[in-house]
N, C-alpha and C. Protein backbone atom coordinates (compact mmCIF):
# COMPACT_ATOMS: atom_id res chain seq x y z
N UNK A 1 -140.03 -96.46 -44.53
CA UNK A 1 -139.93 -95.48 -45.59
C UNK A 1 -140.73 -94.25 -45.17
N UNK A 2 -140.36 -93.20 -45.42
CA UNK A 2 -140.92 -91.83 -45.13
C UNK A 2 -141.68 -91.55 -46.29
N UNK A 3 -142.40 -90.47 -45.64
CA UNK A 3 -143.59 -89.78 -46.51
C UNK A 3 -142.38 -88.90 -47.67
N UNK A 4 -141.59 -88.39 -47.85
CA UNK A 4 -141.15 -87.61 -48.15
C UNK A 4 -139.97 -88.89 -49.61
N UNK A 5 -139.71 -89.79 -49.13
CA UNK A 5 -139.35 -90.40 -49.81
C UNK A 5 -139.86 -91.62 -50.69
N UNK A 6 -141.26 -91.41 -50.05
CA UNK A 6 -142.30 -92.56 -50.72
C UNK A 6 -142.65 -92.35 -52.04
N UNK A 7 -142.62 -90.72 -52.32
CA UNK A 7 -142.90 -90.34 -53.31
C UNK A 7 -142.01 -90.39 -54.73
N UNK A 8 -140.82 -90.86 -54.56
CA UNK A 8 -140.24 -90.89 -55.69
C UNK A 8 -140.26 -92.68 -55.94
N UNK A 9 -140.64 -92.25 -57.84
CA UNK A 9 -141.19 -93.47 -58.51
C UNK A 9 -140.22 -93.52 -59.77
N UNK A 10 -139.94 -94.69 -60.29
CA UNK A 10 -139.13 -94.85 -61.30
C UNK A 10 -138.73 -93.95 -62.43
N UNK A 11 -139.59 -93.21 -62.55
CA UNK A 11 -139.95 -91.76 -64.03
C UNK A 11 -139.07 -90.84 -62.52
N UNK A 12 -139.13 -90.89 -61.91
CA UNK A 12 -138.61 -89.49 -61.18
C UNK A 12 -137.11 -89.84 -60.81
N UNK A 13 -136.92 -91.21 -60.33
CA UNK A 13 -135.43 -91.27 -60.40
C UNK A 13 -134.48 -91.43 -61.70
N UNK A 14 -135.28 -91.76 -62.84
CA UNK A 14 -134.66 -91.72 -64.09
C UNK A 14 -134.31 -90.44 -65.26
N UNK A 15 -135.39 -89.30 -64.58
CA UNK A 15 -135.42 -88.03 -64.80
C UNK A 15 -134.20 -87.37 -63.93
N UNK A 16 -134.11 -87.40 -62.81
CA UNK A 16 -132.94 -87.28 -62.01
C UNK A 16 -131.58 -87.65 -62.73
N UNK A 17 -131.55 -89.23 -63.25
CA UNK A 17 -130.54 -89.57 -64.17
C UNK A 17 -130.11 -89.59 -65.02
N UNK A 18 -130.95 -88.77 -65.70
CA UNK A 18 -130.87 -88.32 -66.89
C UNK A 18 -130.17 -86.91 -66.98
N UNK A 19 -130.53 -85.91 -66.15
CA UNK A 19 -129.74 -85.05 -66.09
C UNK A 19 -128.17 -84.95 -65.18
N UNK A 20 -128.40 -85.83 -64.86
CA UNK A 20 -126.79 -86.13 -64.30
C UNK A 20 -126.32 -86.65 -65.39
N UNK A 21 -126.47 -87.54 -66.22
CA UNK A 21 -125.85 -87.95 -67.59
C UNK A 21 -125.53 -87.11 -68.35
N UNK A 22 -126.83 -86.19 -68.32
CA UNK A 22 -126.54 -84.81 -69.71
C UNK A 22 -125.16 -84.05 -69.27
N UNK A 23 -124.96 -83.84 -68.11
CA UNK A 23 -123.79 -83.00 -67.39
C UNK A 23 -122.49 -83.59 -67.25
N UNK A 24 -122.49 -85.03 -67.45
CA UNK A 24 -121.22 -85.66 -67.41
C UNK A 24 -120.70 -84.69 -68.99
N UNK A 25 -119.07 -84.17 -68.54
CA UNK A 25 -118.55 -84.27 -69.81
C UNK A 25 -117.86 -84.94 -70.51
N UNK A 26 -117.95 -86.28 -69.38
CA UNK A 26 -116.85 -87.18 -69.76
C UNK A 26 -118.28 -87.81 -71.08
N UNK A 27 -119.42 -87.97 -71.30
CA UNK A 27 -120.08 -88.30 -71.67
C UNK A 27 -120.42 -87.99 -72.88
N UNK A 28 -120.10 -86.19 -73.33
CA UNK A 28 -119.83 -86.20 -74.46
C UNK A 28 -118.72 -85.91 -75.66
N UNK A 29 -117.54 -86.47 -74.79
CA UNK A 29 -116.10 -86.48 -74.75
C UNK A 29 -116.14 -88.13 -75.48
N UNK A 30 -116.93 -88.93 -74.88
CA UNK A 30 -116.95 -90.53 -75.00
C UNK A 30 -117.56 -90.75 -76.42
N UNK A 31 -118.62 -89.77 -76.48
CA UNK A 31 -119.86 -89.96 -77.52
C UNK A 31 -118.93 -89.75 -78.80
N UNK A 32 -118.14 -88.43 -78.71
CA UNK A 32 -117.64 -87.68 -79.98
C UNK A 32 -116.86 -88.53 -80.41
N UNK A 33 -115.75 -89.39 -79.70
CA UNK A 33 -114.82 -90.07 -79.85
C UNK A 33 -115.36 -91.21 -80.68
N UNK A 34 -116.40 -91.87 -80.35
CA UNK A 34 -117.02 -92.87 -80.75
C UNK A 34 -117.86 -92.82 -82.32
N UNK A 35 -118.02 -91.25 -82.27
CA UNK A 35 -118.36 -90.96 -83.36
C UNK A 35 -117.20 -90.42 -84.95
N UNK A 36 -116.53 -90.05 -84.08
CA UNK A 36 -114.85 -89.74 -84.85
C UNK A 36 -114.51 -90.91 -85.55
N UNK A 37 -114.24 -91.87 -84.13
CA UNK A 37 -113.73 -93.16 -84.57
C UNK A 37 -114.05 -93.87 -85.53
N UNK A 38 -115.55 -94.14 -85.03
CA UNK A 38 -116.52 -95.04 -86.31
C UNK A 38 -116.40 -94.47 -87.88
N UNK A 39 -116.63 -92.89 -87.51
CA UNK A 39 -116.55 -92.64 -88.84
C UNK A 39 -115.02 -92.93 -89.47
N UNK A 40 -114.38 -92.86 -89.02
CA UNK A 40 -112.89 -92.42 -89.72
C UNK A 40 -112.23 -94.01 -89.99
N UNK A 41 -113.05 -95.27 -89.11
CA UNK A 41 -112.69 -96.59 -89.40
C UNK A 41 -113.10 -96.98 -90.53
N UNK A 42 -114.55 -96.53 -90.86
CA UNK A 42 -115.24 -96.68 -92.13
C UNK A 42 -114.74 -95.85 -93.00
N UNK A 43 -114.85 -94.86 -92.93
CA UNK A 43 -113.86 -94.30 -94.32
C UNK A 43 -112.57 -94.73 -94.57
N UNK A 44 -111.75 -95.80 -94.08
CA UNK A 44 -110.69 -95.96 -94.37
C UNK A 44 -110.49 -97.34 -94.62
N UNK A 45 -111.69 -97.80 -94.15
CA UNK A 45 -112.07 -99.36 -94.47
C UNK A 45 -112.67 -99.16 -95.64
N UNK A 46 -113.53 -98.27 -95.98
CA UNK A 46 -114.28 -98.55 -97.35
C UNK A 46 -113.05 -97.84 -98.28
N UNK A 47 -112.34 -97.09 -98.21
CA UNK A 47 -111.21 -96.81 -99.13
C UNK A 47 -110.34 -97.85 -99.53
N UNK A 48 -110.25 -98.67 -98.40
CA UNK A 48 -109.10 -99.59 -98.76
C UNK A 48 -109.71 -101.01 -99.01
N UNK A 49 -110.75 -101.12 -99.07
CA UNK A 49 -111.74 -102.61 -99.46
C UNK A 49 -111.53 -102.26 -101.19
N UNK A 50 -111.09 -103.24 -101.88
CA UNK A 50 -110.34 -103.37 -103.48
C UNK A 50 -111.24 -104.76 -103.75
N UNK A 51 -111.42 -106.29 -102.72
CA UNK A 51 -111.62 -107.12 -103.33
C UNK A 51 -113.04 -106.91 -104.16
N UNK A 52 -113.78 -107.19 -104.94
CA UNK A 52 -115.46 -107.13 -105.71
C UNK A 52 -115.45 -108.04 -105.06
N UNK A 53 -115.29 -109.33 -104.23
CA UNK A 53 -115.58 -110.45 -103.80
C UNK A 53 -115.97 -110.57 -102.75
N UNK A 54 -115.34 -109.75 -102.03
CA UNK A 54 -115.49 -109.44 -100.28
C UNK A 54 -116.65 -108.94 -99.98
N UNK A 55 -117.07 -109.30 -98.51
CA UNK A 55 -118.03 -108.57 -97.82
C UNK A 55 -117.49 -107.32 -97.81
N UNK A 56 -118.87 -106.11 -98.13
CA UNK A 56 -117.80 -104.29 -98.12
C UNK A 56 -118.22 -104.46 -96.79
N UNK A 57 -119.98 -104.81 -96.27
CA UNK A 57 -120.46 -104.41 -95.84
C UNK A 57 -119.58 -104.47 -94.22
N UNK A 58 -119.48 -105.92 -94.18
CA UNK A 58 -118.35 -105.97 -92.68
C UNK A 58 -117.29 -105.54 -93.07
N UNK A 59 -116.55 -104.77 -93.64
CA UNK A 59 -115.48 -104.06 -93.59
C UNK A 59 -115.76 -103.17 -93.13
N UNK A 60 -116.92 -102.13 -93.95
CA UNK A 60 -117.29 -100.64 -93.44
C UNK A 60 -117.24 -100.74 -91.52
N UNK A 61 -118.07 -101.98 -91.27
CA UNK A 61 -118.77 -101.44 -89.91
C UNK A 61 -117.79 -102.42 -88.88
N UNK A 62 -116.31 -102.49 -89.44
CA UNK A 62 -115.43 -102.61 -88.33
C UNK A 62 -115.46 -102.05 -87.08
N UNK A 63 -115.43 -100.75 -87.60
CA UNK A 63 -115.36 -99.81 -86.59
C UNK A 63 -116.44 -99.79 -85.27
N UNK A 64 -117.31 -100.96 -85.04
CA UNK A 64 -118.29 -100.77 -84.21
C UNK A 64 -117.32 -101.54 -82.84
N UNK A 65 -116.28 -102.49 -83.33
CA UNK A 65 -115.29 -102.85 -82.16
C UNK A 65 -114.85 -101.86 -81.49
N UNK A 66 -114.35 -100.81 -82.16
CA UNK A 66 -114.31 -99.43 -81.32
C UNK A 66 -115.08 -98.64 -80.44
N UNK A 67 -116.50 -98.49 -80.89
CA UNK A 67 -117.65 -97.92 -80.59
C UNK A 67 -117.55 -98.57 -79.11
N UNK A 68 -118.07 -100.21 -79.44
CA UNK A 68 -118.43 -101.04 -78.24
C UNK A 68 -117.51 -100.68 -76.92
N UNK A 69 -116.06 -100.90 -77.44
CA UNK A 69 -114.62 -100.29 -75.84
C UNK A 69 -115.44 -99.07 -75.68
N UNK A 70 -115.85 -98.12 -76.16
CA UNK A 70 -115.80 -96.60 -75.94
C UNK A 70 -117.41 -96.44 -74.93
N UNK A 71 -118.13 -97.36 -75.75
CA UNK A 71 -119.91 -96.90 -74.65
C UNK A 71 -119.60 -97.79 -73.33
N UNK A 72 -118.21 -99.13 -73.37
CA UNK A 72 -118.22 -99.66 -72.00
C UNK A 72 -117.71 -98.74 -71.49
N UNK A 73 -116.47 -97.99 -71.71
CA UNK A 73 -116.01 -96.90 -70.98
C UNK A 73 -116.92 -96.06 -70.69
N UNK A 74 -117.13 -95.58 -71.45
CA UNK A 74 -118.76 -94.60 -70.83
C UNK A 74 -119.68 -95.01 -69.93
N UNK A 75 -120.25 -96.48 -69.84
CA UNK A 75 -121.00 -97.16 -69.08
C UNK A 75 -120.09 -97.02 -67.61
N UNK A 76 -118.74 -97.36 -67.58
CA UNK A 76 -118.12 -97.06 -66.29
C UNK A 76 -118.10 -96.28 -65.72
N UNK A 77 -118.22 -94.91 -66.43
CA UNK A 77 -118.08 -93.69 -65.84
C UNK A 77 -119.29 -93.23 -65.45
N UNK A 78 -120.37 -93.48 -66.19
CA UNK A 78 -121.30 -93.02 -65.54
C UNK A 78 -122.23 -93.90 -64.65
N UNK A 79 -121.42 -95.20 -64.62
CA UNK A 79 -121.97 -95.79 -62.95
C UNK A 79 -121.17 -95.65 -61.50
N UNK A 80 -119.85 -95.06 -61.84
CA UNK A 80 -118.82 -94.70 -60.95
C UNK A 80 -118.71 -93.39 -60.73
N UNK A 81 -119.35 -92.94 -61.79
CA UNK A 81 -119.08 -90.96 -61.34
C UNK A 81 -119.36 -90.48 -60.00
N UNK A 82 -119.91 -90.49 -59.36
CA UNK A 82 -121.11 -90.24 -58.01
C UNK A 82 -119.84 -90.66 -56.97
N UNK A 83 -119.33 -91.81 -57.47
CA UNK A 83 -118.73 -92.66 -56.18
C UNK A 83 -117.15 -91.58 -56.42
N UNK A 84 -116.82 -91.18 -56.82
CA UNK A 84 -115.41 -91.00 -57.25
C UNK A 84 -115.39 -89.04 -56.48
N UNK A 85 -116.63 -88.44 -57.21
CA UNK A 85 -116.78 -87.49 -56.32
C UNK A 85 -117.39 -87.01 -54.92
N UNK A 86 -118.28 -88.15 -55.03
CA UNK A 86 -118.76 -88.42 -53.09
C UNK A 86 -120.51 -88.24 -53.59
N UNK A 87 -120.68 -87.83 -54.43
CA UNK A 87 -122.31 -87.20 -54.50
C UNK A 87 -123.08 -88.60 -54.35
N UNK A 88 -122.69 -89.42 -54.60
CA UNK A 88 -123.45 -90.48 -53.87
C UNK A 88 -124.07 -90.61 -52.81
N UNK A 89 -123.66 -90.22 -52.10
CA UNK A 89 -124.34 -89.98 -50.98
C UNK A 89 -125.27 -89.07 -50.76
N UNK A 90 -125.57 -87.83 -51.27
CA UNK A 90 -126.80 -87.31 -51.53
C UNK A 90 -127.78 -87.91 -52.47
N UNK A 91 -127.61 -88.59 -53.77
CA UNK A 91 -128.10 -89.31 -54.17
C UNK A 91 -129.18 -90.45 -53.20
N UNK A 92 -128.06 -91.10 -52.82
CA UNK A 92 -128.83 -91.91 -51.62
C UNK A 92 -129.40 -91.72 -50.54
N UNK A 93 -129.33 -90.69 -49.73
CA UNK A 93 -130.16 -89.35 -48.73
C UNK A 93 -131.69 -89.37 -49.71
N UNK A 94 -131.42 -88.72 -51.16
CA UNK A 94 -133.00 -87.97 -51.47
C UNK A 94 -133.48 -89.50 -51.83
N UNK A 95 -133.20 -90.88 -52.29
CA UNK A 95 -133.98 -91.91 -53.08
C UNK A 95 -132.93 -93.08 -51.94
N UNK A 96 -132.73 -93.45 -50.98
CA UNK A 96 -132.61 -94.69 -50.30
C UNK A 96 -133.17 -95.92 -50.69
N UNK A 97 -133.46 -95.94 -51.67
CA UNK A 97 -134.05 -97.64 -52.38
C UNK A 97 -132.91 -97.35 -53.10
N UNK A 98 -131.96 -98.66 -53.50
CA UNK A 98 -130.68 -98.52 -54.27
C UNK A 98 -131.18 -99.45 -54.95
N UNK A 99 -131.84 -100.19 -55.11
CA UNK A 99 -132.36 -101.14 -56.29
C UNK A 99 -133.02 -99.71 -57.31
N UNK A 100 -133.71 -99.17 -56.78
CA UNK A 100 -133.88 -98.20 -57.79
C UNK A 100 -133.48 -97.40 -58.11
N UNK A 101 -132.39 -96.58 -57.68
CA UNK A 101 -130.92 -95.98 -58.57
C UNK A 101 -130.84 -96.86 -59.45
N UNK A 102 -130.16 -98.02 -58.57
CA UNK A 102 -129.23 -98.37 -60.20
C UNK A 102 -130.24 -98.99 -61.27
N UNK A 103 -131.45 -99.37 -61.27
CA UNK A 103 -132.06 -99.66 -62.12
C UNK A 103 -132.51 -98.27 -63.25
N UNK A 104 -132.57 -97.41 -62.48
CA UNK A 104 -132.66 -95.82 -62.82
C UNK A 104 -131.46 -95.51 -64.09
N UNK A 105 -130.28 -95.61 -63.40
CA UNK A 105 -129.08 -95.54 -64.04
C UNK A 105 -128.52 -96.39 -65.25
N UNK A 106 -129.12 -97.93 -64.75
CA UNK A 106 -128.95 -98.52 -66.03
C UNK A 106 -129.80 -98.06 -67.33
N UNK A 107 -131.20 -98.33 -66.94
CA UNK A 107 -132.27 -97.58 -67.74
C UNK A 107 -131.55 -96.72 -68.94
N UNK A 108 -131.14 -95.35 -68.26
CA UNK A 108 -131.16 -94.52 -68.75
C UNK A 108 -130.02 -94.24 -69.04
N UNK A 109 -128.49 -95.40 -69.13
CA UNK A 109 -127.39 -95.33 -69.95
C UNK A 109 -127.95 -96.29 -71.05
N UNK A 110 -128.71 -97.27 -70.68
CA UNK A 110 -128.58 -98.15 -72.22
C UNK A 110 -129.74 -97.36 -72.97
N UNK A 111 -130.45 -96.65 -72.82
CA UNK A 111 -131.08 -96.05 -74.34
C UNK A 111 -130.11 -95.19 -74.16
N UNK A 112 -129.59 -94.36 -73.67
CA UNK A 112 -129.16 -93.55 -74.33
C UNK A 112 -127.51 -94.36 -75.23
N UNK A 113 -126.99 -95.57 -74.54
CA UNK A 113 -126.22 -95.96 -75.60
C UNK A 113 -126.73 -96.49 -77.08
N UNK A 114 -127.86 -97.12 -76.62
CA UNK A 114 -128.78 -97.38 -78.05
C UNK A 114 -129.18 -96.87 -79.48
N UNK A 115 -129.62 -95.24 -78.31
CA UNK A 115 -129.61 -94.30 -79.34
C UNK A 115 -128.21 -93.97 -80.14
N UNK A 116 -127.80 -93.55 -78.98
CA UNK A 116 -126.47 -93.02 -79.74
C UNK A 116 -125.34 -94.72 -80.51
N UNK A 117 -125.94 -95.12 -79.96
CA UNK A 117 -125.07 -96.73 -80.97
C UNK A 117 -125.51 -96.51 -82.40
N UNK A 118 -126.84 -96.45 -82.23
CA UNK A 118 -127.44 -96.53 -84.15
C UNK A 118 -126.80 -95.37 -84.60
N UNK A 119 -126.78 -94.38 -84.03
CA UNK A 119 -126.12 -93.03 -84.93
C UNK A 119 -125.30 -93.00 -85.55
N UNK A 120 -124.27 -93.59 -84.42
CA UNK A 120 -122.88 -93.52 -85.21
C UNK A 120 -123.04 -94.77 -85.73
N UNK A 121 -123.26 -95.73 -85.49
CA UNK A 121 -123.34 -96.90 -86.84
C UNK A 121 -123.60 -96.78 -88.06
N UNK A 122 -124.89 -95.87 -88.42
CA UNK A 122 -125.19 -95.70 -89.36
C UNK A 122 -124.27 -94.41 -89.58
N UNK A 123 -123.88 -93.82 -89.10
CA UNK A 123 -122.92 -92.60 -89.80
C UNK A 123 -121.90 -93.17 -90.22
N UNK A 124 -121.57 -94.13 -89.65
CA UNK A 124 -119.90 -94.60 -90.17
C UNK A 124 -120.44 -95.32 -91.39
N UNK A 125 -121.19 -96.13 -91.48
CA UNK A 125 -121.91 -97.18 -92.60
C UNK A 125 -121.81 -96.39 -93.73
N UNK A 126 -122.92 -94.96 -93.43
CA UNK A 126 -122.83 -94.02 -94.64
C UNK A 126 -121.11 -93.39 -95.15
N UNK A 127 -120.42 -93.12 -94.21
CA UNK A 127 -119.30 -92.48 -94.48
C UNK A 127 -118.45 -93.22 -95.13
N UNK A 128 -118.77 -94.76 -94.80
CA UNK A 128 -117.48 -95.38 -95.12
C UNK A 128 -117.86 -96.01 -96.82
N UNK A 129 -119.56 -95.98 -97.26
CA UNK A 129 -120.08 -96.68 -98.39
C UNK A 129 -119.62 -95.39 -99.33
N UNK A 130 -119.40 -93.94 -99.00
CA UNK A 130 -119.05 -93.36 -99.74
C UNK A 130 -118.01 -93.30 -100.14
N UNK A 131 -117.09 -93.80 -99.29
CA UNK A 131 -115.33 -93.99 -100.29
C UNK A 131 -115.27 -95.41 -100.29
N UNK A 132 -116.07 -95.96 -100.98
CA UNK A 132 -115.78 -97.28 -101.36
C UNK A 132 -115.38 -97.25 -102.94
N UNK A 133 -114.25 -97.73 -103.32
CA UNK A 133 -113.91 -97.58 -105.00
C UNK A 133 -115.32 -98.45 -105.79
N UNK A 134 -114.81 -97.57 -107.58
CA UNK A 134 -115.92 -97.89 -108.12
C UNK A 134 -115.96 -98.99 -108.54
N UNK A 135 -115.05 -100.03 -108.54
CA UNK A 135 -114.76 -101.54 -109.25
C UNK A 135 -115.14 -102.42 -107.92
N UNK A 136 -115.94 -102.05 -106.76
CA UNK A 136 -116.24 -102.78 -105.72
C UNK A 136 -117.82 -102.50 -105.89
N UNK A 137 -118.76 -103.31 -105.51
CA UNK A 137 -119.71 -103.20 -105.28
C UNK A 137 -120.53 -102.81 -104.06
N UNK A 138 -121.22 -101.87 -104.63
CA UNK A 138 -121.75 -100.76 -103.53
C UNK A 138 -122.71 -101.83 -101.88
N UNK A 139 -121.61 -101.56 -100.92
CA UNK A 139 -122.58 -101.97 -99.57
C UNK A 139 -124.16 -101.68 -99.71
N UNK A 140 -124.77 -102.29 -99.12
CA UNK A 140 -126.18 -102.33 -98.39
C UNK A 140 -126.41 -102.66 -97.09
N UNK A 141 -127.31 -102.46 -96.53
CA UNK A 141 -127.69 -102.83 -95.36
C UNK A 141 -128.00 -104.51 -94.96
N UNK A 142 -128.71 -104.67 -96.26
CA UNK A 142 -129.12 -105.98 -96.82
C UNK A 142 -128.38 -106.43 -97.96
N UNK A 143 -127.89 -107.51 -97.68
CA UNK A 143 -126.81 -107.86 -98.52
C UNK A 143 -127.17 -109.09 -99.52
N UNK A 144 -128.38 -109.07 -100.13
CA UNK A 144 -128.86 -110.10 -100.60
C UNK A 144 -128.33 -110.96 -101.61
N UNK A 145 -127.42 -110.77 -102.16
CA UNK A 145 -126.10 -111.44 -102.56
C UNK A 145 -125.45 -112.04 -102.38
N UNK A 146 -125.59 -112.10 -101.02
CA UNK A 146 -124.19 -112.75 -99.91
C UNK A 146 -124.57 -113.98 -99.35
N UNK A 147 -124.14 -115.05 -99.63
CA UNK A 147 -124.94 -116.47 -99.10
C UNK A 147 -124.34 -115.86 -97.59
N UNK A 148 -125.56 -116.86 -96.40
CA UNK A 148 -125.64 -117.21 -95.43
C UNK A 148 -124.42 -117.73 -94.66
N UNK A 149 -123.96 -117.58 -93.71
CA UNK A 149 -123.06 -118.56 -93.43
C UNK A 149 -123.25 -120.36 -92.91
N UNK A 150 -125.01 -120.86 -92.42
CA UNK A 150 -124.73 -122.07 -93.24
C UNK A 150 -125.07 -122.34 -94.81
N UNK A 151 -124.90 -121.74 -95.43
CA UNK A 151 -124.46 -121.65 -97.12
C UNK A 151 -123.38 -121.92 -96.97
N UNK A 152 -122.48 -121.10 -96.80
CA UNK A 152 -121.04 -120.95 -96.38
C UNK A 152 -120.40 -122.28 -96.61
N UNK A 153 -121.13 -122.49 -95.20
CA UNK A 153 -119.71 -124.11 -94.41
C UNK A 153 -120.88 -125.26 -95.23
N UNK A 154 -121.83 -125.42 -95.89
CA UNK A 154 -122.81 -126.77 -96.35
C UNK A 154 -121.41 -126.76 -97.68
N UNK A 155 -121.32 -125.46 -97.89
CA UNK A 155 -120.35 -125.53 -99.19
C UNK A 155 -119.01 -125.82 -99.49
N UNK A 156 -118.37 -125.98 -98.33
CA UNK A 156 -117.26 -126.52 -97.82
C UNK A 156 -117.23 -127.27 -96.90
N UNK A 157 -118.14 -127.77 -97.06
CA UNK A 157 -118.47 -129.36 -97.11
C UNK A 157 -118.27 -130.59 -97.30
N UNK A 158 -119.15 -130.04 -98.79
CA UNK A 158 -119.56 -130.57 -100.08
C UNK A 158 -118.52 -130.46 -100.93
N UNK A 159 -117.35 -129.63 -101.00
CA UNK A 159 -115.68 -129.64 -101.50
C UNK A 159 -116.40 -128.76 -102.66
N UNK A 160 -116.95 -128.08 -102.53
CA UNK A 160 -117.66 -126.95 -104.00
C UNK A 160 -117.20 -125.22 -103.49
């Protein structure tokens, strides 16, 4: 290892990856979509949830099946981007430890899917509790109402 490359440490290759992330536009092409989606699953799930009996709450946050396809797609792209346009290879020129790229890279796609996961979760949650009709009972986060699911199956069981 060289003097010149000894010097880069995990904070410096993740800072590096971080702004290659910010510049993907496939990245916030992925984000918006994910945020569109979620919201527009929940508003149309909480519009059309009628039973008072039903969970609202897993209706509203269907839409996170969507989310999930959309941050793996994103996760692909921004571990393949480099390779598809060649910059990989400068990449690997300035930081030649490849255990620490990609540890770099993972790092710094899963918070940033993290972050951006809760966002739109909770945006769609909110969007979708607001068109929920008024003869349904209003979602929560906490659904303290809602037996357990072994509640559930002890209760069908028991033939009750």
């Amino acid at each position: 290892m060289t003097a010149a490359t000894a010097r880069y440490r995990f904070r410096h290759v993740a800072r590096m990856e971080w702004v290659k992330l910010r510049t993907l536009r496939s990245m916030r092409w992925t984000l918006l979509s994910a945020l569109a989606g979620m919201i527009g699953i929940g508003v149309a799930a909480g519009f059309n949830t009628r039973n008072p009996k039903g969970d609202v709450t897993n209706n509203i946050l269907v839409g996170g099946a969507l989310g999930q396809v959309l941050f793996a797609v994103l996760g692909v792209l921004v571990m393949t981007s480099e390779y598809s346009s060649g910059t990989i290879r400068a990449t690997l020129a300035a930081i030649p430890r490849r255990p620490l790229v990609l540890a770099a890279k993972a790092a710094t796609f899963g918070l940033t899917a993290l972050v951006a996961g809760e966002f739109v979760t909770f945006a769609g949650f909110l969007a979708g509790a607001a068109f929920v009709h008024g003869s349904v009972p209003r979602p929560a986060l906490s659904q303290p109402d809602q037996p357990d699911q072994a509640q559930v199956r002890a209760g069908q069981r028991d033939g009750s």
